[in-house]
C-alpha atoms as a PDB file:
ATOM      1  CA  UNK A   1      32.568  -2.585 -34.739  1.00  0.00           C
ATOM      2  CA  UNK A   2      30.301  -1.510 -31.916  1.00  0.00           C
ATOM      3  CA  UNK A   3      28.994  -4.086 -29.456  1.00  0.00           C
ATOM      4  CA  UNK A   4      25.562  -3.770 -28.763  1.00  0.00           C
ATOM      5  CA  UNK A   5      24.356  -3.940 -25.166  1.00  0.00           C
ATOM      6  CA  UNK A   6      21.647  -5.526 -24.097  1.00  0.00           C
ATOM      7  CA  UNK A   7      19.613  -5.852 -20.730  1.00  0.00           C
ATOM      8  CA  UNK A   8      20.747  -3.604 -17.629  1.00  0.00           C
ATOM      9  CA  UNK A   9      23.825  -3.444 -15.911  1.00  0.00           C
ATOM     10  CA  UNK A  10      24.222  -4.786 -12.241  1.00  0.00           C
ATOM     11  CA  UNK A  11      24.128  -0.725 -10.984  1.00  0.00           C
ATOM     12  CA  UNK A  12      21.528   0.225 -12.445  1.00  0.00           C
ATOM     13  CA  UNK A  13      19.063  -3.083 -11.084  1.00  0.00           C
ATOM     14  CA  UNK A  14      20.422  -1.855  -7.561  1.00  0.00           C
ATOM     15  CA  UNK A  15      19.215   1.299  -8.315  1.00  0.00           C
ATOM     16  CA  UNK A  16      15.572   0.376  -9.191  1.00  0.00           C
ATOM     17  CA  UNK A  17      15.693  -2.096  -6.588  1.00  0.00           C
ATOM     18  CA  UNK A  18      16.412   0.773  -4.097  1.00  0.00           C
ATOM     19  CA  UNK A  19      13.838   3.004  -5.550  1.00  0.00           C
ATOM     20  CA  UNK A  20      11.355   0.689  -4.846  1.00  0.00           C
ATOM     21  CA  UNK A  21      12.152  -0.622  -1.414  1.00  0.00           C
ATOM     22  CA  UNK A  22      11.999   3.219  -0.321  1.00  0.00           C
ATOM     23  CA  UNK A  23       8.922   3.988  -2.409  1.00  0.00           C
ATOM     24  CA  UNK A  24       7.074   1.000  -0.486  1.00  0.00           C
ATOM     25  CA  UNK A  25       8.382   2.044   2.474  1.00  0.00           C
ATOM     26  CA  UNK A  26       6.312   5.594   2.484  1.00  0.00           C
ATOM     27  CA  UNK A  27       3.498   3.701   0.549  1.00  0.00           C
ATOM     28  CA  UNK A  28       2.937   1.224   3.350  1.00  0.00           C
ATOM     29  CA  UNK A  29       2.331   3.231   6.444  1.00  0.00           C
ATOM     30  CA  UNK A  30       0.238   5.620   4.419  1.00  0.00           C
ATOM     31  CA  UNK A  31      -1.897   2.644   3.504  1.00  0.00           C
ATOM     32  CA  UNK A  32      -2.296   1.580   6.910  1.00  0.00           C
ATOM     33  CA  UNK A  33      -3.264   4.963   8.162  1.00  0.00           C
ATOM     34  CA  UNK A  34      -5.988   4.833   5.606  1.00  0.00           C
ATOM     35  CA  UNK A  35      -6.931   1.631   6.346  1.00  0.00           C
ATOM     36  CA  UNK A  36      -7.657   2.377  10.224  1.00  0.00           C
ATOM     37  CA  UNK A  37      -9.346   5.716   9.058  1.00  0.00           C
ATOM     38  CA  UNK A  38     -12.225   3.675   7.037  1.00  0.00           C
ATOM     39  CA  UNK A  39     -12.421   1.153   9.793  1.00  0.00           C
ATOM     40  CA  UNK A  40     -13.002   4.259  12.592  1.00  0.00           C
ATOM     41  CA  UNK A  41     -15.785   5.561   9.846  1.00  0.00           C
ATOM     42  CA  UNK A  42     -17.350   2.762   9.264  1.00  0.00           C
ATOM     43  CA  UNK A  43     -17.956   2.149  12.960  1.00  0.00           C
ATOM     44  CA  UNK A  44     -20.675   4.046  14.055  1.00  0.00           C
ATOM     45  CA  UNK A  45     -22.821   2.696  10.946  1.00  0.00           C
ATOM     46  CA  UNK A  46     -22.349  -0.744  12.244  1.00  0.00           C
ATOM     47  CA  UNK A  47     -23.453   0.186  15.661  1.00  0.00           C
ATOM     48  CA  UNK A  48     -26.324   1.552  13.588  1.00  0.00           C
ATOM     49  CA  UNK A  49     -27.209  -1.280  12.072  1.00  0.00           C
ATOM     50  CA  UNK A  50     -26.938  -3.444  14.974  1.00  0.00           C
ATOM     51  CA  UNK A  51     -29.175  -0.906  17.064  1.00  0.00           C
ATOM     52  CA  UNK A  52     -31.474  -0.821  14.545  1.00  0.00           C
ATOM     53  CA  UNK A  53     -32.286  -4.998  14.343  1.00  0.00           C
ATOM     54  CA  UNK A  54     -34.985  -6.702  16.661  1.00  0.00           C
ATOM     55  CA  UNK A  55     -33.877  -8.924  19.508  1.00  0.00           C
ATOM     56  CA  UNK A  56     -35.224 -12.464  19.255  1.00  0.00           C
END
């Protein structure tokens, strides 16, 4: 009689484990780039809107 296995083996939760510390780790930086992108955009419409209100 065949025992039926159930769940995952020690290897193969290292695996995924290591999949997804080195997918993260060329997910983050990319992120960040983008991040500081949008912030260097967005810049010059702040100054804008700052420029653009009255003094009191």
């Amino acid at each position: 009689m065949k025992k039926l296995q159930q769940g995952l083996t020690l290897i193969k939760m290292m695996f995924l484990i290591a999949v997804v510390g080195v997918s993260v780790a060329f997910v983050i930086p990319a992120w960040e780039d983008h991040e500081e992108g949008k912030k260097v955009m967005e810049a010059p419409q702040v100054e804008k809107s700052i420029a653009a209100q009255p003094l009191e």
